[in-house]
Protein backbone atom coordinates (compact mmCIF):
# COMPACT_ATOMS: atom_id res chain seq x y z
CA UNK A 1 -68.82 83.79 -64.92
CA UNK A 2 -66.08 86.89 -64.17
CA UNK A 3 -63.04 86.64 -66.28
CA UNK A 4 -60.26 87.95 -63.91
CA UNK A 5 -56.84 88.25 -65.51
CA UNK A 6 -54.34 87.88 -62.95
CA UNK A 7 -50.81 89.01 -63.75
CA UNK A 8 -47.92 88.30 -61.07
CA UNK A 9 -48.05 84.93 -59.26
CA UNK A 10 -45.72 85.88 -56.54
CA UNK A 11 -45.80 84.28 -53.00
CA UNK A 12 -48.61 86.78 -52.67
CA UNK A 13 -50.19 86.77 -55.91
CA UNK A 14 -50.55 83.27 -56.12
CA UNK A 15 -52.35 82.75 -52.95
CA UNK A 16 -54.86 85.57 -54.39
CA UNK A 17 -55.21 83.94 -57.72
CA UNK A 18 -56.24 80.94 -55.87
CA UNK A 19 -58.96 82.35 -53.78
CA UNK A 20 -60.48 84.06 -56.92
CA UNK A 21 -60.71 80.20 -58.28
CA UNK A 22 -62.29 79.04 -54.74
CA UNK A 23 -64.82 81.76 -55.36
CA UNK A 24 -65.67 80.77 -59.00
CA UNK A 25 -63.81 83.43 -60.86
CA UNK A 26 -62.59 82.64 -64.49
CA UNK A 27 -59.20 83.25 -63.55
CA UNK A 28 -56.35 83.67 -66.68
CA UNK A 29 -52.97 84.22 -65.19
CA UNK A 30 -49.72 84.79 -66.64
CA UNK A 31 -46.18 85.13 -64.75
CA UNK A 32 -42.66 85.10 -66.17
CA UNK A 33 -41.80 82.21 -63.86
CA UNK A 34 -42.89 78.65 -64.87
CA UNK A 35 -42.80 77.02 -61.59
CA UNK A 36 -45.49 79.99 -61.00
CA UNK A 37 -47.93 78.92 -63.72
CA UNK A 38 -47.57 75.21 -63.22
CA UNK A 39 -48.74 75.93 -59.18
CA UNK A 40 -51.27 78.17 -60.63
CA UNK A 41 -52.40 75.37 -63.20
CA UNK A 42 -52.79 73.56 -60.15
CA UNK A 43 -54.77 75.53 -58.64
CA UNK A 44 -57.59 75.67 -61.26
CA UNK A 45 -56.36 78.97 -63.41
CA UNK A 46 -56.13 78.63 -66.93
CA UNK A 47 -53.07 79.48 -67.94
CA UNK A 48 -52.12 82.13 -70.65
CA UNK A 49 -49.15 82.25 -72.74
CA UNK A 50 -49.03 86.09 -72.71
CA UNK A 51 -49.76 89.29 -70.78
CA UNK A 52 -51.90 90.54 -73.46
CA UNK A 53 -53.94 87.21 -73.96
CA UNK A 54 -54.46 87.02 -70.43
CA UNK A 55 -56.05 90.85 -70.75
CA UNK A 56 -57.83 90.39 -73.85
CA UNK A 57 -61.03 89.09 -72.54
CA UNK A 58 -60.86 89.50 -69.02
CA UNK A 59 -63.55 91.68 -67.18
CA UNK A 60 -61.16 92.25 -64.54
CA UNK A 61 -56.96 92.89 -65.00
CA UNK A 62 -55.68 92.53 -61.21
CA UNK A 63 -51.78 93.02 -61.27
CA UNK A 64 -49.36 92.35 -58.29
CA UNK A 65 -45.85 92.98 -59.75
CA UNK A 66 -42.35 94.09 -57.83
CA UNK A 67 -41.80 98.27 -57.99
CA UNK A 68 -43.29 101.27 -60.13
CA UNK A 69 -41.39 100.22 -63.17
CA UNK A 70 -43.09 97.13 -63.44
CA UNK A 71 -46.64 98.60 -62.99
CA UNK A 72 -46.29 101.26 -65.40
CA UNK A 73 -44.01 99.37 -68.07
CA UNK A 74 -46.85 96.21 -68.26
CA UNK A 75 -49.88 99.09 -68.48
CA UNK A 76 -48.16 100.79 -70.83
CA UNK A 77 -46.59 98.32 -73.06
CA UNK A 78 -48.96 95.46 -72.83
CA UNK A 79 -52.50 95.96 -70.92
CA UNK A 80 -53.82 99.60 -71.95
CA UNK A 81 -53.66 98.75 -76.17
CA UNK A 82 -55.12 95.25 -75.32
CA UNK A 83 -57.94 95.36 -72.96
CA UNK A 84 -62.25 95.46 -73.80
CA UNK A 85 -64.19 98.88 -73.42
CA UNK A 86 -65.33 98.68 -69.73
CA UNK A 87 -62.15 96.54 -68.36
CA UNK A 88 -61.71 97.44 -64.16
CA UNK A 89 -58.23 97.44 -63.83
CA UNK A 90 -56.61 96.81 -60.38
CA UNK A 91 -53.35 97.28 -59.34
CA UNK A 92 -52.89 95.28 -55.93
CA UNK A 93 -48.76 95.94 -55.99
CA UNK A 94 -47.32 98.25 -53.35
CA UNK A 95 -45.67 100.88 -55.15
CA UNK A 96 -44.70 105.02 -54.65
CA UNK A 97 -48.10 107.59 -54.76
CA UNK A 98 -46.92 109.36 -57.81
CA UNK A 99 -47.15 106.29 -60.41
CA UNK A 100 -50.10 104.84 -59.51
CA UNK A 101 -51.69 108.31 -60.19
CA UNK A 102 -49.65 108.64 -63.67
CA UNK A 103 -50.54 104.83 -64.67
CA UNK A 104 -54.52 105.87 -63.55
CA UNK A 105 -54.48 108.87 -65.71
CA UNK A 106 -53.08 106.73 -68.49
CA UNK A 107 -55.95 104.17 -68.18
CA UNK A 108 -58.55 107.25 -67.95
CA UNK A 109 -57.31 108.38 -71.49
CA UNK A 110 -57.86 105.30 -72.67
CA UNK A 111 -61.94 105.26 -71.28
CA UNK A 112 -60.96 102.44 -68.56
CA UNK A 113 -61.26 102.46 -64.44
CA UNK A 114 -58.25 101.77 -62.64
CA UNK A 115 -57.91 101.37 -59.09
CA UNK A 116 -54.84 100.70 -56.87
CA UNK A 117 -55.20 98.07 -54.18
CA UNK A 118 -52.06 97.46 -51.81
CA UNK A 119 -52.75 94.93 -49.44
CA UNK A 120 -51.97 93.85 -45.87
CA UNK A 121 -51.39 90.83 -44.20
CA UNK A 122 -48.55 88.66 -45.96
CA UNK A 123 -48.10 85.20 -47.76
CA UNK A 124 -50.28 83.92 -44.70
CA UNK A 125 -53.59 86.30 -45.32
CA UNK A 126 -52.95 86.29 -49.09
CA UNK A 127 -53.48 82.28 -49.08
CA UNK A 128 -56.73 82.53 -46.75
CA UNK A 129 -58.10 85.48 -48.01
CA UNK A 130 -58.34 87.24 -45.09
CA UNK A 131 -56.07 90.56 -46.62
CA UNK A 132 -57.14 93.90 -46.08
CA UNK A 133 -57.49 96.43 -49.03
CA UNK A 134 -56.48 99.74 -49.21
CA UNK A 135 -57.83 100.92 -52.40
CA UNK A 136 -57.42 104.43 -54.17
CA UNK A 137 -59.29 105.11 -56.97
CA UNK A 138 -63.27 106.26 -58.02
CA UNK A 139 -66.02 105.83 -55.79
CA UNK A 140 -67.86 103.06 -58.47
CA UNK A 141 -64.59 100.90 -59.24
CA UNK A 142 -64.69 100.46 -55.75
CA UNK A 143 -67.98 99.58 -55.92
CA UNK A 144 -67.22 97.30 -59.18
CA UNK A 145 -64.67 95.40 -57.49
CA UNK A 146 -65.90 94.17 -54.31
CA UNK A 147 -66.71 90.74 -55.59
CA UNK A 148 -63.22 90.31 -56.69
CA UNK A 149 -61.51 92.10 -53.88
CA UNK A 150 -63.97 90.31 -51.40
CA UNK A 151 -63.22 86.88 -52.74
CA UNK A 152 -59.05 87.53 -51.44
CA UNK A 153 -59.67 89.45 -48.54
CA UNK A 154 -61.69 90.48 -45.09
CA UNK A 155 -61.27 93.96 -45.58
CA UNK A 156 -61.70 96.55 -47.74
CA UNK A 157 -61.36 100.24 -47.40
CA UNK A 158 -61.95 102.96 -49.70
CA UNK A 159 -59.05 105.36 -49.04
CA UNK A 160 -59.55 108.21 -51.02
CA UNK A 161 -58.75 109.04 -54.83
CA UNK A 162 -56.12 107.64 -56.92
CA UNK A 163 -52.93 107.43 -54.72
CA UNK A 164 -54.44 107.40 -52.08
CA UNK A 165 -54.44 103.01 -51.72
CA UNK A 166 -50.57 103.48 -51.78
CA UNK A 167 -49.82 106.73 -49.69
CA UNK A 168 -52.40 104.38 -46.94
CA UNK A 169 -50.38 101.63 -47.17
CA UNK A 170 -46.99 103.36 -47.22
CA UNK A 171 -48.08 105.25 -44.08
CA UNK A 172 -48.81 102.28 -42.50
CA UNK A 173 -45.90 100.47 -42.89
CA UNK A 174 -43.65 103.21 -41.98
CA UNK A 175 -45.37 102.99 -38.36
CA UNK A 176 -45.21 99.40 -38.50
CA UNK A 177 -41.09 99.67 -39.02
CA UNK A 178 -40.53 102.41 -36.77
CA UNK A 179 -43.00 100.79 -33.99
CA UNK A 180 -41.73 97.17 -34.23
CA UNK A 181 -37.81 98.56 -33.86
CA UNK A 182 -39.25 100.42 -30.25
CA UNK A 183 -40.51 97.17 -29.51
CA UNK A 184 -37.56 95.54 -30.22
CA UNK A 185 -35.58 97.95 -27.76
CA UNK A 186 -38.62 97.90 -24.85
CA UNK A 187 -37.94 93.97 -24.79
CA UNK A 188 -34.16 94.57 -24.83
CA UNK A 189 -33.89 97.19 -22.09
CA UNK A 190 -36.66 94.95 -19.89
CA UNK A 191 -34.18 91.96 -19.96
CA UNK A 192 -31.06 93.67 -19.23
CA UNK A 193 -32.97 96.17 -15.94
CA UNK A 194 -34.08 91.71 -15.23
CA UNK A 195 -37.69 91.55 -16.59
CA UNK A 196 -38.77 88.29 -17.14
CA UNK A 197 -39.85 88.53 -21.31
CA UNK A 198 -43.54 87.06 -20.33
CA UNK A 199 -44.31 89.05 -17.47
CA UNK A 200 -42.91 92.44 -19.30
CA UNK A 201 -45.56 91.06 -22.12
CA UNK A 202 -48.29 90.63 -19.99
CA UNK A 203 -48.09 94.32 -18.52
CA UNK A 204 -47.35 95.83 -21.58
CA UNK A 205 -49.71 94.37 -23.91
CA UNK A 206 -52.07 95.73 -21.51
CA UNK A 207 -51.06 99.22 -20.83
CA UNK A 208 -50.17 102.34 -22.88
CA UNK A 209 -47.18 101.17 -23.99
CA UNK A 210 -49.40 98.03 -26.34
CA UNK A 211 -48.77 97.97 -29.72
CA UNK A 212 -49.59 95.40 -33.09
CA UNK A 213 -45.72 94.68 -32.69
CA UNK A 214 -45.80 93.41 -29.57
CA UNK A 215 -49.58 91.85 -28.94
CA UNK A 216 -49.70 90.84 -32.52
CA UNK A 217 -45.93 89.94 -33.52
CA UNK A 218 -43.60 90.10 -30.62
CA UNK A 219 -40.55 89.70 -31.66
CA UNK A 220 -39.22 87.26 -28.77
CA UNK A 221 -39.46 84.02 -28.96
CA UNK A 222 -42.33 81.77 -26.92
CA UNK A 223 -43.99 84.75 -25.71
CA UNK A 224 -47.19 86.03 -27.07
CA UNK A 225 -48.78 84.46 -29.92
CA UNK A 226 -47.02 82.44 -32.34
CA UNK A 227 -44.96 84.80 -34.75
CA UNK A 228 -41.74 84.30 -37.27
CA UNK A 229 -39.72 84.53 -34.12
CA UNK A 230 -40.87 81.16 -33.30
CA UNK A 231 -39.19 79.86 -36.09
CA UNK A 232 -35.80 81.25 -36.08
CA UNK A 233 -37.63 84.84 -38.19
CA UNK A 234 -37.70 82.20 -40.86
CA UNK A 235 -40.72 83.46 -43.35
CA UNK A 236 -43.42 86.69 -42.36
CA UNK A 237 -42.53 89.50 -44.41
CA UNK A 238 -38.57 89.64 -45.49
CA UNK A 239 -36.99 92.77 -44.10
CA UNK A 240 -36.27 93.86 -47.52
CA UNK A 241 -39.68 94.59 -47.98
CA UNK A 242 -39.82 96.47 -45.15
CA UNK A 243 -37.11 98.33 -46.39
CA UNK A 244 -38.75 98.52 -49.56
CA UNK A 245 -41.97 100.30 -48.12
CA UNK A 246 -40.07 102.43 -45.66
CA UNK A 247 -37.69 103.45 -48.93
CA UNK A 248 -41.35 104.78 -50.42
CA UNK A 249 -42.39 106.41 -47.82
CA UNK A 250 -39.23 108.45 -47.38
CA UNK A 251 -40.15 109.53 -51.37
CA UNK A 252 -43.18 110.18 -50.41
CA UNK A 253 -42.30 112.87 -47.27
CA UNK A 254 -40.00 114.12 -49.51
CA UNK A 255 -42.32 114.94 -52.04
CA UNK A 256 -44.42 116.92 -49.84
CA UNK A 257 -42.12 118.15 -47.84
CA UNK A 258 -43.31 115.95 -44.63
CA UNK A 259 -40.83 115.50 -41.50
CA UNK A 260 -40.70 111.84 -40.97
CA UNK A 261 -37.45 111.98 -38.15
CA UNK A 262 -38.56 108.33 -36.43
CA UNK A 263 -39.49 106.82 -40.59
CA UNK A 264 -35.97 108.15 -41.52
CA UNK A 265 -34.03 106.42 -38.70
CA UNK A 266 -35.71 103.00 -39.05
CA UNK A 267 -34.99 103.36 -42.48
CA UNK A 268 -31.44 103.37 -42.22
CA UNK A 269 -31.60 100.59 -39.59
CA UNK A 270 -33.44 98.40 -42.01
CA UNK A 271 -30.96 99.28 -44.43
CA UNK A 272 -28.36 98.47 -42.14
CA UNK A 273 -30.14 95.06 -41.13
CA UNK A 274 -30.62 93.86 -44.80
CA UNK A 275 -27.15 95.11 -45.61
CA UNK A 276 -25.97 92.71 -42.95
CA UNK A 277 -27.05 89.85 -44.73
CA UNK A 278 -31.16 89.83 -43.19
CA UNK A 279 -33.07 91.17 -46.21
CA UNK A 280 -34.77 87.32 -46.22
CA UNK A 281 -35.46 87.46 -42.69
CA UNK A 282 -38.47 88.65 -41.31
CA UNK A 283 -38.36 92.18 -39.87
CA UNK A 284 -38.85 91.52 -36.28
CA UNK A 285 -35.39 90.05 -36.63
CA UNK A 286 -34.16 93.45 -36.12
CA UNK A 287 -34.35 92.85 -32.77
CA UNK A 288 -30.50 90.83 -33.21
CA UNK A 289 -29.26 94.52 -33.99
CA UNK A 290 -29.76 95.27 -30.25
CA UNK A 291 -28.74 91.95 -28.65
């Protein structure tokens, strides 16, 4: 049996944690939070009373932890000195392109793998395993960890070299911010020029103008599928992390010099939203700026 160490048993990393024990993984985990190990108890992890005893015999160290600090603090401090010659380390947290390089050459140094794994999908996809992978890193980790990677998700793509898991994901989400805030307007204007919401759905979910914000996650409520705006924007994914993600992709342009005009305004929007008293809401909320 695979000994996965599993460190961060957030609302996503718990679901993940628990899908490694459906697929008969040897899961130790480890969070600050106690609430967080007695649900993972639950779920069938054994629990460990340290980072570095989770790490010490694991085959596999899978991390999903807040910002940069976090990542490269824990690999420094407490997994690099205390895992087994041929550990795959995988770092599934969403966090800027320039540490998850520096925390990968850290673990080459020290003989190990290291991969970095951002995910997509939210709490939802995290407790079916049905996220997708965007993983930086070399081309046999990647090969290593599809049994562990496969057992939380539907998806996995190899994006490139180290970094390159993050600067996919960060990418992505800047689209997703800046495309779900035209979205939010296109609904807005249709209303107010007297477009019933439903019919302006049906025609534009099926013309040029369709998008994953509005076929997907339409930010209206009762049309299209069912979505966070069904529920008052009540759970999804918190406009804070939104902002979060756009935040790192604005270091990222920045860092290579990249104009990102549309990123930068729905940026400041988001910031404005959360600012506002919305960073729990889910970020199709936005679309109460515009009412």
């Amino acid at each position: 049996m695979i000994t996965v160490a599993f460190i961060g048993l957030g609302n996503m990393g718990s679901g993940m944690a628990d899908n490694l024990v459906k697929h008969n993984f040897k899961v130790m985990a480890f969070d600050l939070s106690e609430a967080a190990l007695a649900k993972a108890k639950d779920a069938g992890c054994i629990i460990a009373q340290s980072t570095e005893q989770a790490v010490s015999e694991a085959d596999i160290v899978i991390t999903m932890l807040p910002a940069g600090k976090h990542v490269k603090d824990i690999y420094s401090n407490q997994i690099l000195d205390n895992v087994r010659d041929g550990t795959l380390l995988i770092d599934c947290s969403t966090i800027d392109v320039e540490t998850a390089k520096s925390v990968s050459e850290l673990a080459e140094k020290k003989g190990l793998k290291m991969l970095d794994a951002p995910v997509s999908g939210g709490v939802a996809a995290a407790a079916s395993g049905t996220l997708t992978f965007m993983v930086g890193g070399d081309a046999d980790a990647f090969d290593k960890a599809q049994g562990a990677l496969g057992a939380m998700g539907k998806k996995i793509v190899h994006a490139g070299g180290h970094g390159a898991g993050q600067a996919a994901k960060i990418c992505n989400n800047m689209l997703l911010g800046a495309t779900m805030i035209a979205t939010c307007e296109s609904f807005q204007l249709a209303q107010k020029l007297g477009l019933d919401a439903q019919v302006f759905f049906d025609i534009a979910s099926n013309a040029s103008g369709q998008t994953w914000s509005m076929t997907t996650y339409c930010p209206v409520k009762g049309v299209g599928p069912q979505t966070p705006a069904d529920n008052d924007f009540a759970g999804g994914f918190a406009s804070a992390l939104m902002l979060k993600d756009l935040g790192l992709a604005m270091q990222g342009a920045k860092g290579v010099n990249a104009q990102v005009p549309m990123g930068e305004l729905a940026a400041k929007w988001f910031e404005m939203h959360c600012d506002e008293g919305n960073a729990g809401m889910d970020f199709s909320s936005i679309i109460n700026r515009l009412a």
